[in-house]
N, C-alpha and C. Protein backbone atom coordinates (compact mmCIF):
# COMPACT_ATOMS: atom_id res chain seq x y z
N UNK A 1 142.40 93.55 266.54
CA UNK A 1 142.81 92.30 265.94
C UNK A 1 141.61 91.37 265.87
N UNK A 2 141.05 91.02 264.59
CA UNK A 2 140.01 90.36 264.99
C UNK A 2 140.92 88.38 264.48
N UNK A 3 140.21 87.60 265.03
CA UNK A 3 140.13 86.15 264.82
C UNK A 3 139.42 85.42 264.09
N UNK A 4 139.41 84.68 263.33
CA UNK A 4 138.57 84.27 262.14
C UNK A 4 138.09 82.73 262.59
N UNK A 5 136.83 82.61 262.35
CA UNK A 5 136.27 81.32 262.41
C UNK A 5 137.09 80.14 263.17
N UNK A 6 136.55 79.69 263.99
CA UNK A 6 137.46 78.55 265.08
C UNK A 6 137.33 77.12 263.65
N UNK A 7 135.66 77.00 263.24
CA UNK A 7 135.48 76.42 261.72
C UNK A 7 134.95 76.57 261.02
N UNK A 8 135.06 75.78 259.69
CA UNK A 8 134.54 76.09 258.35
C UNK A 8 133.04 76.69 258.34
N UNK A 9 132.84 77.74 257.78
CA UNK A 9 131.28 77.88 257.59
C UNK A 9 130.65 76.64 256.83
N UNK A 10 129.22 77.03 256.51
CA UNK A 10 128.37 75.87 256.20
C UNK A 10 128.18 76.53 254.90
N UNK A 11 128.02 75.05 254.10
CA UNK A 11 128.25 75.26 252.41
C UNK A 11 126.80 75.63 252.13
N UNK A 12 127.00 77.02 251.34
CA UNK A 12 126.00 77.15 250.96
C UNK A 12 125.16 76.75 249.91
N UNK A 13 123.49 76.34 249.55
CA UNK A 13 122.95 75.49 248.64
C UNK A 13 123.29 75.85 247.09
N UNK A 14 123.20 75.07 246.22
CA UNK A 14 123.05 75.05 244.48
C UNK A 14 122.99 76.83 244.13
N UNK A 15 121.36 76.93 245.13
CA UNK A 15 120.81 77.98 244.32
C UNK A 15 121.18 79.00 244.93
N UNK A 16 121.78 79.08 245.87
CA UNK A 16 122.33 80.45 246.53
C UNK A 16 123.61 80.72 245.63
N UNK A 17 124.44 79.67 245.66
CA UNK A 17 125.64 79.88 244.36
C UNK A 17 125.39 79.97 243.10
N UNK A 18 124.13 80.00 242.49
CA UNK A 18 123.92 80.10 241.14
C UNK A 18 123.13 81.86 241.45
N UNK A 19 122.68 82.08 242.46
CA UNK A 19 122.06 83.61 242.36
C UNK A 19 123.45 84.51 242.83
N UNK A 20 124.35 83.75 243.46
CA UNK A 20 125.75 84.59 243.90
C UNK A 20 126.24 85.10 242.35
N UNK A 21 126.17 83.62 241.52
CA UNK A 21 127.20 84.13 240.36
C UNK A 21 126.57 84.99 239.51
N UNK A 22 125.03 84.96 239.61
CA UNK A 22 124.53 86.08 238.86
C UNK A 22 124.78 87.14 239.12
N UNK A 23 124.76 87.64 240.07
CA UNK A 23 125.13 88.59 241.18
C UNK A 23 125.98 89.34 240.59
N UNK A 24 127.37 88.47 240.61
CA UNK A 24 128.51 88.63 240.20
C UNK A 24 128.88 88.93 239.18
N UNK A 25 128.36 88.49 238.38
CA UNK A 25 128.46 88.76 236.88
C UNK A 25 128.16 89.70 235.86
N UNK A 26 127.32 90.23 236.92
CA UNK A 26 126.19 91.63 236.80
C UNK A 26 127.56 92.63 237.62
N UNK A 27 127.86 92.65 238.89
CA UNK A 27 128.55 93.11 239.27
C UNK A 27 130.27 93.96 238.84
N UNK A 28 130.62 92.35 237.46
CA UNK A 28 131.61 92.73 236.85
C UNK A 28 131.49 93.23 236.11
N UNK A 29 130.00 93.49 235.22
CA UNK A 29 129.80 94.50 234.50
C UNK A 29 130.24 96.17 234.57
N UNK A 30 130.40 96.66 235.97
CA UNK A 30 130.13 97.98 236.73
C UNK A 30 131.83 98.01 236.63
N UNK A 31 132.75 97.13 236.82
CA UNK A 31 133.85 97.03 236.84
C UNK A 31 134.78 98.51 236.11
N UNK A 32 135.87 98.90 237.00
CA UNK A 32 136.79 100.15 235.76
C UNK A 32 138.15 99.39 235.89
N UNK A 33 137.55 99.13 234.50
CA UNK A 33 139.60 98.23 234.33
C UNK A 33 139.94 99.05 233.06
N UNK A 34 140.26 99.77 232.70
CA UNK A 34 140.56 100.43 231.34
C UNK A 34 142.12 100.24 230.90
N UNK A 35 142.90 100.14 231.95
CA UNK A 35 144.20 99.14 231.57
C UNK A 35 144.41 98.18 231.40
N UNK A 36 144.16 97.32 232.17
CA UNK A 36 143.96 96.07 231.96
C UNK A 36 142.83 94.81 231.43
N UNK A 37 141.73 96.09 231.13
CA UNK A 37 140.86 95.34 230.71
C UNK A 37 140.17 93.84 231.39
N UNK A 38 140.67 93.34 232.56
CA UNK A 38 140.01 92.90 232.78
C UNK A 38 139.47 92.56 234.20
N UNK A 39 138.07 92.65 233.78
CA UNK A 39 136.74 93.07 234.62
C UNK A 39 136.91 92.02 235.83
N UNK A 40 136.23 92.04 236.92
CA UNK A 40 136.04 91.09 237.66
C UNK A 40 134.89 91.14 238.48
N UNK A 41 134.00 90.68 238.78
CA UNK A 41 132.92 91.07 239.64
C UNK A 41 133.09 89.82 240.90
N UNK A 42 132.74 90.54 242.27
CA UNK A 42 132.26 89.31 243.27
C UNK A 42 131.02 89.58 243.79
N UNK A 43 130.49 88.49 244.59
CA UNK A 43 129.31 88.25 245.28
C UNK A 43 129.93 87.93 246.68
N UNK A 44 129.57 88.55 248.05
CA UNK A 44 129.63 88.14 249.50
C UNK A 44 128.95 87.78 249.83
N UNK A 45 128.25 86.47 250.85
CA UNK A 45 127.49 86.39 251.49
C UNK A 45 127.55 85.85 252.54
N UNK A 46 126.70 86.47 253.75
CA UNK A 46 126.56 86.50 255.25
C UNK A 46 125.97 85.60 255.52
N UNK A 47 126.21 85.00 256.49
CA UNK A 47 125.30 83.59 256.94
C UNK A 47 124.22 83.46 257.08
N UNK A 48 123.30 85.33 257.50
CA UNK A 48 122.24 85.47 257.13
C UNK A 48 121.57 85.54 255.96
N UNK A 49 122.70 85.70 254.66
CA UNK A 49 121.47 85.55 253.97
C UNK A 49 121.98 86.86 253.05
N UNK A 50 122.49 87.81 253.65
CA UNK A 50 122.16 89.20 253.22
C UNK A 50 124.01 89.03 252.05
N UNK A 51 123.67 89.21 250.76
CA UNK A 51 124.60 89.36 249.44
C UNK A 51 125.39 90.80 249.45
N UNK A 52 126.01 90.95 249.20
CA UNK A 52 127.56 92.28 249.05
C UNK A 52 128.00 91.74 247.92
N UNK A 53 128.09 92.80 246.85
CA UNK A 53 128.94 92.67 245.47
C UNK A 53 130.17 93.35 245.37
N UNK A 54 130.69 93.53 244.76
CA UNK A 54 132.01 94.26 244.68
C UNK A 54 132.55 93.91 243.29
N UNK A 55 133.50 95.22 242.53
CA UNK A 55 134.15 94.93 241.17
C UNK A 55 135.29 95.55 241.05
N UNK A 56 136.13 95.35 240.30
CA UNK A 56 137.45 95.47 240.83
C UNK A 56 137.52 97.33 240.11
N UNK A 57 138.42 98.22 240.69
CA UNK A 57 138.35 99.67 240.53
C UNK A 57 139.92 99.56 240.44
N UNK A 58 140.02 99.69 238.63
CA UNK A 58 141.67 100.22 238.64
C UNK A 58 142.32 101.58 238.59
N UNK A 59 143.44 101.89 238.86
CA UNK A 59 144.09 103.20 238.59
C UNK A 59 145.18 102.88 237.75
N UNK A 60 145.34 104.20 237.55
CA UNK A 60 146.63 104.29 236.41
C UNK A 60 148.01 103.95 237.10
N UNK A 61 148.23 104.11 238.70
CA UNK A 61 149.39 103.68 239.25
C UNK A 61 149.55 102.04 239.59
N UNK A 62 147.96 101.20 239.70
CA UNK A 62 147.95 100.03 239.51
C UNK A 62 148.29 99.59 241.11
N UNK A 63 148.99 100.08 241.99
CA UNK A 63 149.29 99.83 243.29
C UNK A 63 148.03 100.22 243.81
N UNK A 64 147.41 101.40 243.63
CA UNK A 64 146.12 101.72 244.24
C UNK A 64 144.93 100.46 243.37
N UNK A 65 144.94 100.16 242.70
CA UNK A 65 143.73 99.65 242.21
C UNK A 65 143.09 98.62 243.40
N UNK A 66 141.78 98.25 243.41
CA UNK A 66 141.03 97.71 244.16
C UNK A 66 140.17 96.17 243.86
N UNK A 67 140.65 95.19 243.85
CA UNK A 67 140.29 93.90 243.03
C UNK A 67 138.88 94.04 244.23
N UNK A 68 137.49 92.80 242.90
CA UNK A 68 136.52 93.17 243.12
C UNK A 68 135.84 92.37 244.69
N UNK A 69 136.90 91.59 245.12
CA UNK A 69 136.94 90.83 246.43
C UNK A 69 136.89 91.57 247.53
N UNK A 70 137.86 92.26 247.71
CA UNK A 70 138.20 93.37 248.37
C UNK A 70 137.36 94.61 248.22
N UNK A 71 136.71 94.63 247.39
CA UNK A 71 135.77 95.96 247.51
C UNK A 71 134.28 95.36 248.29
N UNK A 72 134.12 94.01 247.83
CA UNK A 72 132.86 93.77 248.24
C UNK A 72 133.07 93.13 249.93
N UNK A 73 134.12 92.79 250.42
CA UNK A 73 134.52 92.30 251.58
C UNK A 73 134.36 94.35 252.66
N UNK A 74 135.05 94.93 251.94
CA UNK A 74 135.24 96.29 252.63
C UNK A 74 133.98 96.84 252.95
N UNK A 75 132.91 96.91 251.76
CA UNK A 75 131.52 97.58 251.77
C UNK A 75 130.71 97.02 252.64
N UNK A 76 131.11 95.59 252.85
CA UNK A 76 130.50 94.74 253.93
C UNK A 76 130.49 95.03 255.07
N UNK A 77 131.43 95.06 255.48
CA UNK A 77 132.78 95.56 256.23
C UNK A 77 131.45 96.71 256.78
N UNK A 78 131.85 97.82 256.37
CA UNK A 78 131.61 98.79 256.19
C UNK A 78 130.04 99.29 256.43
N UNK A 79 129.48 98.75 256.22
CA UNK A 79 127.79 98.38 256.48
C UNK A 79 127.35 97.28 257.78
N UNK A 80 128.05 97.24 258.56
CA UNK A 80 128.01 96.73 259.86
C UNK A 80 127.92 95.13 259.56
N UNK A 81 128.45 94.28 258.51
CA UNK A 81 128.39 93.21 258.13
C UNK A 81 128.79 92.66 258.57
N UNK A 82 128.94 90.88 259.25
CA UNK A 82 129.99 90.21 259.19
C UNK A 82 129.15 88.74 259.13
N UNK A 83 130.33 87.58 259.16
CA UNK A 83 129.82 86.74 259.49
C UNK A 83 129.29 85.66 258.45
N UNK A 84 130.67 85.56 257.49
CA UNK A 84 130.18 85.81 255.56
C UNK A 84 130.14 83.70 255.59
N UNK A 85 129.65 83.40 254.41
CA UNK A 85 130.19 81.93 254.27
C UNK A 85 130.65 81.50 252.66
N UNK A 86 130.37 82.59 252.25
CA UNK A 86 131.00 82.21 251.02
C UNK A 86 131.07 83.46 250.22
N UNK A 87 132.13 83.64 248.83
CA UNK A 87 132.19 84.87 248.05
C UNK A 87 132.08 83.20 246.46
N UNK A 88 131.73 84.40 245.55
CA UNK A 88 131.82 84.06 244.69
C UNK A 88 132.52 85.11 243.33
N UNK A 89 133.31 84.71 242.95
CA UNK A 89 134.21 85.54 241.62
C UNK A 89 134.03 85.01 240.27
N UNK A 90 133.72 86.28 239.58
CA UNK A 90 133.19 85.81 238.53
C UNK A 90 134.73 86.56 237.04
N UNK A 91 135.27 85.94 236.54
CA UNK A 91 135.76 86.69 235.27
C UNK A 91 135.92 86.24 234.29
N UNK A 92 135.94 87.24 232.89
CA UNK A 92 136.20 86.56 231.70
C UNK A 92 137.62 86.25 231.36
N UNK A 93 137.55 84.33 231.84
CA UNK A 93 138.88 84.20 231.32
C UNK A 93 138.47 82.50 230.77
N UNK A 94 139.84 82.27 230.46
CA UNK A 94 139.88 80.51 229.65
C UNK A 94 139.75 79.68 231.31
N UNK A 95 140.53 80.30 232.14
CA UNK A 95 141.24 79.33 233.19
C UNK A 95 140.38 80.57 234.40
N UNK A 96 139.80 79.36 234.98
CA UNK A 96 138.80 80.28 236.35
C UNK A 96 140.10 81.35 237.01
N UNK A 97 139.20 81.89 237.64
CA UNK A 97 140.30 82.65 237.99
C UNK A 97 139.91 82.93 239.95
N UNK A 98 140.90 82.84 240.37
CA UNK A 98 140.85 82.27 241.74
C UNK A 98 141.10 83.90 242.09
N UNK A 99 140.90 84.14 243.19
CA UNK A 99 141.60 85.14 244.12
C UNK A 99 143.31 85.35 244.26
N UNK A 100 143.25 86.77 244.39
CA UNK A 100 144.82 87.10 244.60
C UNK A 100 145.58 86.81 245.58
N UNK A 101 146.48 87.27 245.86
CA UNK A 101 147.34 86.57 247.09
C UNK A 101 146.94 87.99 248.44
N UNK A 102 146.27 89.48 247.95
CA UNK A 102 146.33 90.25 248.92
C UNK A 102 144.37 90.03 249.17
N UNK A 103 143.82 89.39 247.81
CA UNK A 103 142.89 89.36 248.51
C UNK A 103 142.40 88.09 249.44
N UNK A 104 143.22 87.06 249.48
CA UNK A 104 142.91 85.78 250.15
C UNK A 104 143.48 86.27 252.00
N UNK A 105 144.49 87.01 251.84
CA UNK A 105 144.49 87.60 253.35
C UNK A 105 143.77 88.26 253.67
N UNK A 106 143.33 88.78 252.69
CA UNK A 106 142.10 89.76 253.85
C UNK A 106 140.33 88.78 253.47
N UNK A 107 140.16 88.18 252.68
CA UNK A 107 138.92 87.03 253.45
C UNK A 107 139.55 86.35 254.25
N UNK A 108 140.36 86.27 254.36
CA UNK A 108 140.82 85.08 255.83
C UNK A 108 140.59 85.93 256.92
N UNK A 109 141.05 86.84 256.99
CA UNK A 109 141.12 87.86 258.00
C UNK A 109 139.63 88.05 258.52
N UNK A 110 139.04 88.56 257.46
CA UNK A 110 137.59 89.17 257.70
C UNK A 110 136.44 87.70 257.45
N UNK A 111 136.60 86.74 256.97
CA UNK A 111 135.98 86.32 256.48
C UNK A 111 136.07 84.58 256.97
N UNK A 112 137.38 84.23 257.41
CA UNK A 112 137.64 82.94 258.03
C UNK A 112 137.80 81.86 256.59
N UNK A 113 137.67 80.63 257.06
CA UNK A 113 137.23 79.69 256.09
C UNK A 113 136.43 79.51 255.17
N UNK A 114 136.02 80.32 254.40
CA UNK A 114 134.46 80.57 253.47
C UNK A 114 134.52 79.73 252.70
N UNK A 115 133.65 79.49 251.28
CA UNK A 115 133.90 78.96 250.57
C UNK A 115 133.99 79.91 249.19
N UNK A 116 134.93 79.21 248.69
CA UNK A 116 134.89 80.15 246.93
C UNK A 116 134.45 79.73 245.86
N UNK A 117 133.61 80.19 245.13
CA UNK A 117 133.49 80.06 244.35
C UNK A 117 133.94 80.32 243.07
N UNK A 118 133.89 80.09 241.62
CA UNK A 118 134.65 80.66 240.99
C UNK A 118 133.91 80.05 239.37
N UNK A 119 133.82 81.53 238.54
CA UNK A 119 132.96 81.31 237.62
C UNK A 119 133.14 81.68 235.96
N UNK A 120 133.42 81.39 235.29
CA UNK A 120 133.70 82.31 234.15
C UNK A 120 132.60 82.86 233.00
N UNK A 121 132.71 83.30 232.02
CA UNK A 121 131.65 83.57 231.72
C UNK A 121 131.27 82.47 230.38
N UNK A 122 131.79 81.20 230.73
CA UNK A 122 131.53 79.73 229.56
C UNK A 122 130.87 79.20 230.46
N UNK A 123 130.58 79.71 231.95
CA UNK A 123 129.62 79.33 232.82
C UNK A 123 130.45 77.57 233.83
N UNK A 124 131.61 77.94 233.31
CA UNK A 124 132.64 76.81 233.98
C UNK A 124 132.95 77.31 235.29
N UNK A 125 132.65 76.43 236.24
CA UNK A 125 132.83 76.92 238.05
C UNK A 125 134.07 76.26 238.62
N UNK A 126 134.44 76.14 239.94
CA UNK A 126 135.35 75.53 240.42
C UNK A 126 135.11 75.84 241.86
N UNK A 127 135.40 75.05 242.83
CA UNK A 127 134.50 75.92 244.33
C UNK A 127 135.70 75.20 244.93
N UNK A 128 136.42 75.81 246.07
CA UNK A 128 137.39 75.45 247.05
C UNK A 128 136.97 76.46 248.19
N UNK A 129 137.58 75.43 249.86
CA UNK A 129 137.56 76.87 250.49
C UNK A 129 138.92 77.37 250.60
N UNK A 130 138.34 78.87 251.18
CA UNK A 130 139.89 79.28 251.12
C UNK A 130 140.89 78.93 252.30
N UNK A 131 140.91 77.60 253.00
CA UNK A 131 141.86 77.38 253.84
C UNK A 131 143.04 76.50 252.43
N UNK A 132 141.93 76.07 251.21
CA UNK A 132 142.74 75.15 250.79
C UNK A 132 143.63 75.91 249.34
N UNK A 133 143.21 77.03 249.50
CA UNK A 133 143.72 77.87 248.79
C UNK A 133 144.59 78.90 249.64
N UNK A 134 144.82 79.11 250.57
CA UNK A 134 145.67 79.56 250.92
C UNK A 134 146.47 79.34 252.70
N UNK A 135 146.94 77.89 252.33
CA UNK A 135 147.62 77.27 252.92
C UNK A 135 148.50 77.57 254.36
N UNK A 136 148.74 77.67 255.54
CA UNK A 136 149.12 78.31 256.66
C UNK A 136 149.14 79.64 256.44
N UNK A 137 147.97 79.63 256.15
CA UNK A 137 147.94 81.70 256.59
C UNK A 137 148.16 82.28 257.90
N UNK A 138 148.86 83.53 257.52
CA UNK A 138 148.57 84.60 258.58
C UNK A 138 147.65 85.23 258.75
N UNK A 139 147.18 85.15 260.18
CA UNK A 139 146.67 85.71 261.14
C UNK A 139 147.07 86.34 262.08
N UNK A 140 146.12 87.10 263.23
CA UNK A 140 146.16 87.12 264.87
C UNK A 140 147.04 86.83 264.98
N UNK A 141 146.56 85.15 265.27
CA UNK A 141 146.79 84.32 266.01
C UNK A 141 149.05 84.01 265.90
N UNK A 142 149.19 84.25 265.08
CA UNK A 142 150.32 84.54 265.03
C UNK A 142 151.28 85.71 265.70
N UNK A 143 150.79 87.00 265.85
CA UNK A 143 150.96 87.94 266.63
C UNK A 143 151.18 87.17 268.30
C-alpha cells in the first residue's frame, strides 16, 4: 500500500512545462488509437528532473486499452522511478482534455498531488493540480 505525498509538490518552471509539452506531443504521435482515433501523448516528471512519456495503446475490446497517463506513470513505475511533480497531456481536441477518472486514481496513488498540465495542439494549456481535479480521493489511507 503505498501513501501519497503528505504535500503538494513544487510547481515546476515555464520551461520545464513547455519542454514537457513538447515531449508530449511528440509522444502522441507514437500513439495506437485506430478506433477511436484519438491520440493522446503524456510527459512525467520526477522531482529530479528525469521526464517519462507515455501514449495511449488501444484495443479492439477497448476495456484493455491503455490511456497515455497510465502508460507513462507505469514505465516510470517500472524503471525504479518515483517521486513525480507534474505530468503533462497533450491532445487534439477543441476543449483541453483533462485526465480520466481511472487515470486520476492511479496519479494520486503513484504520484500524490502533482500538477497537470494540459495542452492541445492550438497550443491552448490549462494547468490544475490533481487534488483539484479529483476531489476526496481514494486512497490507503482509507483502508
Amino acid at each position: 500500500m503505498r501513501k501519497r505525498p503528505a504535500k503538494a509538490a513544487r510547481r515546476p518552471s515555464r520551461s520545464s512545462l513547455t519542454t514537457m509539452a513538447a515531449l508530449a506531443l511528440d509522444a502522441r504521435k507514437r500513439a495506437h488509437a485506430p478506433y477511436s482515433r484519438f491520440k493522446v501523448g503524456a510527459a512525467l516528471k520526477t522531482r529530479a528532473g528525469e521526464i517519462v512519456t507515455g501514449c495511449n495503446i488501444e484495443n479492439a475490446s477497448f476495456g484493455l486499452t491503455m490511456c497515455a497517463e497510465r502508460v507513462a506513470v507505469f514505465k516510470a513505475l517500472s524503471e525504479g522511478l518515483a517521486g513525480f511533480d507534474a505530468i503533462v497531456v497533450a491532445a487534439d481536441s477543441k476543449r483541453i482534455t483533462a485526465p480520466c477518472g481511472p487515470c486520476r486514481q492511479i496519479l494520486w496513488e503513484f504520484c500524490g498531488d502533482v500538477l497537470v498540465h494540459m495542452v492541445n495542439l492550438q497550443g491552448e494549456t490549462k494547468t490544475w493540480r490533481l487534488g483539484e481535479l479529483l476531489p476526496l480521493p481514494f486512497d490507503g489511507s482509507n483502508l
